[in-house]
N, C-alpha and C. Protein backbone atom coordinates (compact mmCIF):
# COMPACT_ATOMS: atom_id res chain seq x y z
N UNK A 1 -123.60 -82.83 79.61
CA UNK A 1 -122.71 -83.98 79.40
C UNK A 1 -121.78 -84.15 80.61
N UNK A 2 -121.60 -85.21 81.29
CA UNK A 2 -120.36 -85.67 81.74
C UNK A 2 -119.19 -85.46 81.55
N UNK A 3 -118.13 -84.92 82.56
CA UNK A 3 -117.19 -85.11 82.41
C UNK A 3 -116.56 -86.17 81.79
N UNK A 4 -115.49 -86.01 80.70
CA UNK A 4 -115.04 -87.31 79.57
C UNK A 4 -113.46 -87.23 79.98
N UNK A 5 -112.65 -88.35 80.20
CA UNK A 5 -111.40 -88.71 79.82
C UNK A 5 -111.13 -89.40 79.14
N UNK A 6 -110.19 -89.16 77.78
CA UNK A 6 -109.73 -90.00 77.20
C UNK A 6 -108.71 -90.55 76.90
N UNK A 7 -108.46 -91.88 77.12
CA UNK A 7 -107.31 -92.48 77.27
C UNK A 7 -107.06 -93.02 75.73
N UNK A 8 -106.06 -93.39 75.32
CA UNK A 8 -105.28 -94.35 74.13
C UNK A 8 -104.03 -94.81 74.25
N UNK A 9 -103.89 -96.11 73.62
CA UNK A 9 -103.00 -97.02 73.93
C UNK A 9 -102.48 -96.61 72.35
N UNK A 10 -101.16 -96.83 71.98
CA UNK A 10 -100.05 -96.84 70.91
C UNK A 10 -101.06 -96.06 70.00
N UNK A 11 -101.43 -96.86 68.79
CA UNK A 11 -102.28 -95.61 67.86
C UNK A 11 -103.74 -95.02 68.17
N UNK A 12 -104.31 -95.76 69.80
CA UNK A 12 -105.39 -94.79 70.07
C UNK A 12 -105.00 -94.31 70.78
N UNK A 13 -103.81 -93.59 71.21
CA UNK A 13 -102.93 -92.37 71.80
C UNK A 13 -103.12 -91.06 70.63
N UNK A 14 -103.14 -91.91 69.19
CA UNK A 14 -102.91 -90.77 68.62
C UNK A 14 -104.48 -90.44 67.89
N UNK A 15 -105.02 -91.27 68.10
CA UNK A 15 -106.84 -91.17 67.54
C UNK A 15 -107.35 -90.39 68.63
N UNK A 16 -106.55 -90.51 69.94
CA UNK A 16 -107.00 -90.07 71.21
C UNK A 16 -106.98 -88.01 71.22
N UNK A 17 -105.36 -88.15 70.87
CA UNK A 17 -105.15 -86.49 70.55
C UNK A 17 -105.60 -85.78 69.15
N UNK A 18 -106.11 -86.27 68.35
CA UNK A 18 -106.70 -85.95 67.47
C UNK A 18 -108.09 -85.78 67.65
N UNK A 19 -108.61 -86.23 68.37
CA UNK A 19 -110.21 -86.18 68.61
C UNK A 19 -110.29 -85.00 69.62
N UNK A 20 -109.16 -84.92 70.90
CA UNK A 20 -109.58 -83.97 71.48
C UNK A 20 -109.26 -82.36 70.64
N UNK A 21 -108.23 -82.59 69.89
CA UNK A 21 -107.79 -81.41 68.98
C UNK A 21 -108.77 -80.77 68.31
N UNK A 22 -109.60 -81.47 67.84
CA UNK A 22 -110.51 -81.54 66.80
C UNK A 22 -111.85 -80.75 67.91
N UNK A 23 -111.74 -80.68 69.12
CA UNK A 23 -112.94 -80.19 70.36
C UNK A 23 -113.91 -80.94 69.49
N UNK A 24 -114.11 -82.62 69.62
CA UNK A 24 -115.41 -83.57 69.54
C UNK A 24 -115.44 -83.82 70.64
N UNK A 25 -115.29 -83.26 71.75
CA UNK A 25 -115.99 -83.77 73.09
C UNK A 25 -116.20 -82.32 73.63
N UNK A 26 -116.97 -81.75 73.81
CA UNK A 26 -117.39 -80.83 75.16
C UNK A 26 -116.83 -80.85 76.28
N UNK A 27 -117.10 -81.70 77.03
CA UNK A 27 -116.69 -81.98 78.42
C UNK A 27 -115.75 -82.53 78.73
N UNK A 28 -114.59 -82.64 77.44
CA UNK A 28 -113.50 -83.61 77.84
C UNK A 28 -112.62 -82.43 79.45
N UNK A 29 -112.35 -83.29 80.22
CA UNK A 29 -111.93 -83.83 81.09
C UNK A 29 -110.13 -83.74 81.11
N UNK A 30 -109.70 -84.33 80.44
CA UNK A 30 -108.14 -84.18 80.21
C UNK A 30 -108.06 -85.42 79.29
N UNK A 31 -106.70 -86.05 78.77
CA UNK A 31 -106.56 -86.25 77.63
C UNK A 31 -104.99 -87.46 78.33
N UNK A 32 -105.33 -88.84 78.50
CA UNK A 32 -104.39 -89.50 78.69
C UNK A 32 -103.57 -90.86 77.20
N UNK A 33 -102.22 -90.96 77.61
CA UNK A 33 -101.54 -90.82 76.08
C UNK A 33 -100.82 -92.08 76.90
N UNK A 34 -100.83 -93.71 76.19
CA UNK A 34 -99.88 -94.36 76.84
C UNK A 34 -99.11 -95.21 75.84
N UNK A 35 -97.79 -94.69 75.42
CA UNK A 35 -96.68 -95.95 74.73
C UNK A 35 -97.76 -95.12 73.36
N UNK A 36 -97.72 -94.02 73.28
CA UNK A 36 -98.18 -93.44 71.36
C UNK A 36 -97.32 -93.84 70.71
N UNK A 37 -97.31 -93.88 69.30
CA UNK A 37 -96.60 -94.93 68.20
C UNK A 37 -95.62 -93.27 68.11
N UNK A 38 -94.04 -93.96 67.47
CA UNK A 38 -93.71 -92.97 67.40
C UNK A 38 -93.71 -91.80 66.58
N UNK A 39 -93.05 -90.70 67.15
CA UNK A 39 -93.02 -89.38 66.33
C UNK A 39 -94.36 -88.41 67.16
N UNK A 40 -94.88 -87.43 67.11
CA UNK A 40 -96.12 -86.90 67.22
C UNK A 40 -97.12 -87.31 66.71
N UNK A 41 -98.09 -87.59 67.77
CA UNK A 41 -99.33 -88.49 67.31
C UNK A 41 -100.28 -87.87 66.42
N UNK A 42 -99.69 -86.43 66.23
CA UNK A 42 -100.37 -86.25 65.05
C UNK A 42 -99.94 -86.56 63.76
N UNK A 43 -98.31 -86.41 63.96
CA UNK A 43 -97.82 -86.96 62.49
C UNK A 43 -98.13 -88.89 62.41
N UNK A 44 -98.47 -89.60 63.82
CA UNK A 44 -98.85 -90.39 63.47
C UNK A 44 -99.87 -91.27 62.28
N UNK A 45 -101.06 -90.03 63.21
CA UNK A 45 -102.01 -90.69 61.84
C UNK A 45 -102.19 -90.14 60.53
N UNK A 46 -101.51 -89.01 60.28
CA UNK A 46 -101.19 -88.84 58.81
C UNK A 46 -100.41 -89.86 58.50
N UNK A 47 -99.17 -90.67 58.65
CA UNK A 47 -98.58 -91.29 57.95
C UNK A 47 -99.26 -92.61 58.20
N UNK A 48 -100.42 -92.88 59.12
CA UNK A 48 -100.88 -94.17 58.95
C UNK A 48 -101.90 -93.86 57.86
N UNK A 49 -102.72 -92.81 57.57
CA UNK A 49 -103.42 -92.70 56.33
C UNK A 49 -102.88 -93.02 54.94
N UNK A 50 -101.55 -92.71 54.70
CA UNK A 50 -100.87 -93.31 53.72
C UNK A 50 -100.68 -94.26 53.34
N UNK A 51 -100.38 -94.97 54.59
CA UNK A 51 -100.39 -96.53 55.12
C UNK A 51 -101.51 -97.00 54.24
N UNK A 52 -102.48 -96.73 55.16
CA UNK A 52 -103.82 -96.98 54.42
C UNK A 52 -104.23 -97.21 53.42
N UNK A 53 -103.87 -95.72 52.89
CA UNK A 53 -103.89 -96.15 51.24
C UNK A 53 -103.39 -96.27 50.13
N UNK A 54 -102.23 -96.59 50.81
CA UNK A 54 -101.38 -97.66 50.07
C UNK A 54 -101.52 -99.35 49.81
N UNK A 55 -102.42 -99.34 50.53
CA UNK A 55 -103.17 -101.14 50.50
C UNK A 55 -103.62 -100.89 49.41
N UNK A 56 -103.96 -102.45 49.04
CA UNK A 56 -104.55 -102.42 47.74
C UNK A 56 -105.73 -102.61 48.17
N UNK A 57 -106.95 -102.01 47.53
CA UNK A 57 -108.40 -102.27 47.75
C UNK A 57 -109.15 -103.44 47.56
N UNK A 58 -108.60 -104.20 46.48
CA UNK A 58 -109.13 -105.63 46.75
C UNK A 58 -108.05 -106.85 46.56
N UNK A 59 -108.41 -108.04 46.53
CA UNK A 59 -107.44 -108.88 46.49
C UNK A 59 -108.27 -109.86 46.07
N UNK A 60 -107.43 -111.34 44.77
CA UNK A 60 -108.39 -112.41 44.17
C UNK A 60 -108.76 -113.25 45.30
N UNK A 61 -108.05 -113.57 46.62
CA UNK A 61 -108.34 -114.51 47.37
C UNK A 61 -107.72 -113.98 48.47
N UNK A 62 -108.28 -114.52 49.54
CA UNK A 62 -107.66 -114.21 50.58
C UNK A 62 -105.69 -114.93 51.22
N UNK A 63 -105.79 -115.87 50.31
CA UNK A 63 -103.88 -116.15 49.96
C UNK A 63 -103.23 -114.83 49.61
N UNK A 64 -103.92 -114.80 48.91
CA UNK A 64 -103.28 -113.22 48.17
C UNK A 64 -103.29 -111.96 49.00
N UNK A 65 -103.86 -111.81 49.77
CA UNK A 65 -103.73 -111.08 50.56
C UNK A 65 -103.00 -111.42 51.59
N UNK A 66 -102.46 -112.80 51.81
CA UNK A 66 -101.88 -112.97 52.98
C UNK A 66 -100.19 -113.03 52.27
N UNK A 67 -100.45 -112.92 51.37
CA UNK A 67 -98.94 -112.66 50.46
C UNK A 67 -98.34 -111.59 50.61
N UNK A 68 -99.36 -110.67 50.15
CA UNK A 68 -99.07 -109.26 49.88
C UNK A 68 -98.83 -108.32 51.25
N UNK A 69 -99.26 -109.22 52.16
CA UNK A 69 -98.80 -108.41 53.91
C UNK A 69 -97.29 -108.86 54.14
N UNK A 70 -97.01 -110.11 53.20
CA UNK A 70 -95.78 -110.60 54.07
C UNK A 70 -94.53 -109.99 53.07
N UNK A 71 -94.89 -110.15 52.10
CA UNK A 71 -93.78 -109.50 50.57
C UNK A 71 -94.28 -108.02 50.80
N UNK A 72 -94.99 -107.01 51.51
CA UNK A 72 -94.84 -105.71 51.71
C UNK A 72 -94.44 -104.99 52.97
N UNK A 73 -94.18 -105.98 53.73
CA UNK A 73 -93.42 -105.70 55.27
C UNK A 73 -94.21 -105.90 55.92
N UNK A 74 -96.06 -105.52 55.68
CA UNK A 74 -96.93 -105.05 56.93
C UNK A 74 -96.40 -106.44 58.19
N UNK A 75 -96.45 -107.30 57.37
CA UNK A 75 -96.25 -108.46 58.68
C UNK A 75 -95.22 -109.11 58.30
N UNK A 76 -94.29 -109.79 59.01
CA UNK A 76 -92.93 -110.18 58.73
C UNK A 76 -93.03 -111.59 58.96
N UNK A 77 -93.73 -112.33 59.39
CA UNK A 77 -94.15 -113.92 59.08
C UNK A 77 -95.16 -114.36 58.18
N UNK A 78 -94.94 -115.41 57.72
CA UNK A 78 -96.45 -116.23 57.01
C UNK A 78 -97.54 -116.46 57.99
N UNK A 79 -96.89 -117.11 59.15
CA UNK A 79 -97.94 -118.12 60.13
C UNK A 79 -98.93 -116.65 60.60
N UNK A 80 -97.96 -115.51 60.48
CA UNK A 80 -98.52 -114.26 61.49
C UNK A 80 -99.48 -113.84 60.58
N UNK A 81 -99.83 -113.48 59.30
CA UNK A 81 -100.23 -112.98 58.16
C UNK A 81 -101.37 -113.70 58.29
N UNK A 82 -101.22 -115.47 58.71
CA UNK A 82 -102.45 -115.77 58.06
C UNK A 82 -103.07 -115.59 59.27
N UNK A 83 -102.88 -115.31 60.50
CA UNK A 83 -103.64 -115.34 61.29
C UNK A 83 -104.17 -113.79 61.67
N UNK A 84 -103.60 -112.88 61.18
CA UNK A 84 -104.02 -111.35 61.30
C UNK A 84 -104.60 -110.61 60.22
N UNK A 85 -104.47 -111.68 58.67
CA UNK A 85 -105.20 -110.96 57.57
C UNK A 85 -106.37 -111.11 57.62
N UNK A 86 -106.72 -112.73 58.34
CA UNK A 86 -108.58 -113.06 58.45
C UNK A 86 -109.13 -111.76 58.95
N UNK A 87 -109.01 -111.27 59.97
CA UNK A 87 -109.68 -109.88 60.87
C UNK A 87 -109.77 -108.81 59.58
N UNK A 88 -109.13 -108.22 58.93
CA UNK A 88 -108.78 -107.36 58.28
C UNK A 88 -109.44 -107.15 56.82
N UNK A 89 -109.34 -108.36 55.99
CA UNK A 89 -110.17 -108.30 55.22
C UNK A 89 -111.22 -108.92 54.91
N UNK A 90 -112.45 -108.74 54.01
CA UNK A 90 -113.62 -109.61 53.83
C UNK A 90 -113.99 -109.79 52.43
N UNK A 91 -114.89 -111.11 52.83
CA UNK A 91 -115.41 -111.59 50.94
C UNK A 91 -116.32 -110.29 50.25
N UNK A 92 -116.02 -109.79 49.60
CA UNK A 92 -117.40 -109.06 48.79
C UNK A 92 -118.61 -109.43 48.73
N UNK A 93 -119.52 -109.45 48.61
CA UNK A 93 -120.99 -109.85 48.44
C UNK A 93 -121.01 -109.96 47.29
N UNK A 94 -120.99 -109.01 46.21
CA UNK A 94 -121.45 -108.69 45.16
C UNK A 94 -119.71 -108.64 44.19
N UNK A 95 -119.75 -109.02 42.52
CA UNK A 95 -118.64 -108.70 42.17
C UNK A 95 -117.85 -107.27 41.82
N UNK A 96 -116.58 -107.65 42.23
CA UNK A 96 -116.20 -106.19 41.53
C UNK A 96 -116.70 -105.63 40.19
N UNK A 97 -117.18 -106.44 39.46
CA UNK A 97 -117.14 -106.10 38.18
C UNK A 97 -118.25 -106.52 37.52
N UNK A 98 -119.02 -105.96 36.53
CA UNK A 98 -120.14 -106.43 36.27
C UNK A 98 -119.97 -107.76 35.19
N UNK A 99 -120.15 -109.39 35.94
CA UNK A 99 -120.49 -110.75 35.22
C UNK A 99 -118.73 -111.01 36.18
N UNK A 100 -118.46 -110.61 36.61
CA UNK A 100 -117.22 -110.70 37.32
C UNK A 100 -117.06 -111.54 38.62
N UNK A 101 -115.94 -112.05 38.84
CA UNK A 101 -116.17 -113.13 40.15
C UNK A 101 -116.02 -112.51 41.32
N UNK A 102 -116.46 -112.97 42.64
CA UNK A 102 -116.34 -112.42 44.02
C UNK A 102 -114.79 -111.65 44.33
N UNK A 103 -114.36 -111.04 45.25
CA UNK A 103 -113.13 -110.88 45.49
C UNK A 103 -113.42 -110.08 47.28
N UNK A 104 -112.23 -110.44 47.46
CA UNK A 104 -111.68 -110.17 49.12
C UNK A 104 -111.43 -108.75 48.78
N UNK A 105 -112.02 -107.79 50.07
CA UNK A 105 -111.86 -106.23 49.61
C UNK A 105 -111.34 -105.98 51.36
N UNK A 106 -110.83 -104.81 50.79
CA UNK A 106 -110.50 -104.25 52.15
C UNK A 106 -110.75 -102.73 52.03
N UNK A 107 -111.89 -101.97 52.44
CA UNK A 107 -112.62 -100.43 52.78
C UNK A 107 -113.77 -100.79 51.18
N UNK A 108 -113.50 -99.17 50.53
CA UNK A 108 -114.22 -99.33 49.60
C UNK A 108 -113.70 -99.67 48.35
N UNK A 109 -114.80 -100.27 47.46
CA UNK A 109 -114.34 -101.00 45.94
C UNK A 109 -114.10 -99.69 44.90
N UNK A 110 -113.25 -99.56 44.54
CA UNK A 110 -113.49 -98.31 43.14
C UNK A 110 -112.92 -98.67 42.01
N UNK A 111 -113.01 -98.25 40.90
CA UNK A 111 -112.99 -98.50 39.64
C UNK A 111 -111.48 -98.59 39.88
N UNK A 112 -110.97 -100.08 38.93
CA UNK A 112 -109.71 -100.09 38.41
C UNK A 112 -109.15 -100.27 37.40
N UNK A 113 -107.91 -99.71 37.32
CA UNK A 113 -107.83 -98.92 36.16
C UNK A 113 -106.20 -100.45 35.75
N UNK A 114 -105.84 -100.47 34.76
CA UNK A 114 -105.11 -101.26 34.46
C UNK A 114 -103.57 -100.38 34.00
N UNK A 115 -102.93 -101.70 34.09
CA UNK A 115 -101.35 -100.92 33.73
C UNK A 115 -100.71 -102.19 33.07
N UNK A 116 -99.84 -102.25 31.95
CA UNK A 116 -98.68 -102.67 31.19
C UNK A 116 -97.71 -102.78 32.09
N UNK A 117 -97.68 -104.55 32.69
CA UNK A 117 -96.42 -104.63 33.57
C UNK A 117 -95.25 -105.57 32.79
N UNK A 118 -93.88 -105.16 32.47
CA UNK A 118 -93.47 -106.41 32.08
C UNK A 118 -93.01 -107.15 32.42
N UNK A 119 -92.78 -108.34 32.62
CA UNK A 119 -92.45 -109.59 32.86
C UNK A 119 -91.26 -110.38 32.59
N UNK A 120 -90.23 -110.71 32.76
CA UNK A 120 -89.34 -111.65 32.03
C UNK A 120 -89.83 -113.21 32.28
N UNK A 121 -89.83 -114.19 31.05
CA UNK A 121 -90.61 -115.38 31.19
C UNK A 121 -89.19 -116.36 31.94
N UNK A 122 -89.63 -117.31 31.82
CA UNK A 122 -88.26 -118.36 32.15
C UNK A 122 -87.27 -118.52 30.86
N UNK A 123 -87.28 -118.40 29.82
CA UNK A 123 -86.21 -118.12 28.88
C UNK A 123 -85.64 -117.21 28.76
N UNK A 124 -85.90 -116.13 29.17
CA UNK A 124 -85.57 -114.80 28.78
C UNK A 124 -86.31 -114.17 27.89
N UNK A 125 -87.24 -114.70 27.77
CA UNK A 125 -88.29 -113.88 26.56
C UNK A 125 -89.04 -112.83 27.53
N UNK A 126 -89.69 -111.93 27.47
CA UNK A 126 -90.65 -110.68 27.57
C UNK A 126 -91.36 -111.17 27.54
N UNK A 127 -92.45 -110.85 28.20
CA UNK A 127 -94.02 -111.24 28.79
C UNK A 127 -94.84 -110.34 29.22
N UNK A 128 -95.97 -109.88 28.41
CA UNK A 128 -96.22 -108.62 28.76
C UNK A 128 -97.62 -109.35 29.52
N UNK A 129 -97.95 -108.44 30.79
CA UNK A 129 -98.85 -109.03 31.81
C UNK A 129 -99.47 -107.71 32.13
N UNK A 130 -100.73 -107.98 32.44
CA UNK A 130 -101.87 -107.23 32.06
C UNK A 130 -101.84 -107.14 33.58
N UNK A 131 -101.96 -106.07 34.88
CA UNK A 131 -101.95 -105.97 36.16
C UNK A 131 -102.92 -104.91 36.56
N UNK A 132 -104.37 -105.18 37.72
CA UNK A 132 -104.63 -104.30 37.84
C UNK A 132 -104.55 -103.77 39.42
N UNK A 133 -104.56 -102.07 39.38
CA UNK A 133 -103.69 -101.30 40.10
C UNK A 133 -103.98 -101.96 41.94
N UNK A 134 -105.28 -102.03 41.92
CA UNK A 134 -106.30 -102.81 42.93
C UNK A 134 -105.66 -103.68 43.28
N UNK A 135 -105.50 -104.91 42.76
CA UNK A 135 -105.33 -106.00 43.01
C UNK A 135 -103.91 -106.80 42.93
N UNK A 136 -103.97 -107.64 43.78
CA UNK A 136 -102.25 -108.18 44.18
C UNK A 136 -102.96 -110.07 43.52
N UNK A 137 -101.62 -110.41 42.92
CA UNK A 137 -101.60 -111.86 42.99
C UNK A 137 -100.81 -112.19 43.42
């Protein structure tokens, strides 16, 4: 094998030192790091794994997903959301659910499980709303 250098920019600084950590290259070469996200790029991508999966796995529409980036911090504009959620997530092929309608997923689909959320209506009455853990409206 060739001599290998590997370079990374902000979080492939830290995909960068993790790969060589890990000795997946033989022949690496030396190991270049530019503007890594902060903290240690290893504690980087542990806390971006969290990140991770802390998303919700699917979403009813892709609105909804462009909601749920802007009401959860990931992105701090609308105009920005809608133009950075297209890349990010995709239509399903097949439904989540068996006789079930299409839905926008982001990694893999897994079984979801439901939760008792409550609600206050516009009178003040209680509204009990059926939410599942997956999915954002």
């Amino acid at each position: 094998c060739p001599p290998i250098m590997l370079i990374g920019h902000s979080m492939g600084g830290a995909i960068a030192v993790h790969t060589a950590a890990s000795n997946l290259v033989p022949s690496l070469l030396g190991l270049c790091m530019i503007d890594v996200v902060e903290g240690t790029a290893m504690d980087a991508l542990n806390s971006m794994q969290n990140f991770l999966r802390s998303r919700p796995k699917t979403f009813k529409s892709l609105e909804n997903a462009i909601e749920w980036s802007v009401k959860s911090g990931q992105i701090r504009n609308l105009e920005s959301a809608r133009v950075s959620m297209i890349g990010q997530v995709k239509e399903c092929e097949e439904a989540t659910s068996p006789g079930g309608p299409k839905a926008i997923v982001e990694g893999i689909i897994e079984e979801e499980e439901e939760e008792e959320e409550e609600e206050e209506g516009e009178n003040g009455e209680s509204l009990n709303k059926k939410k599942k853990d997956d999915d954002v409206e």
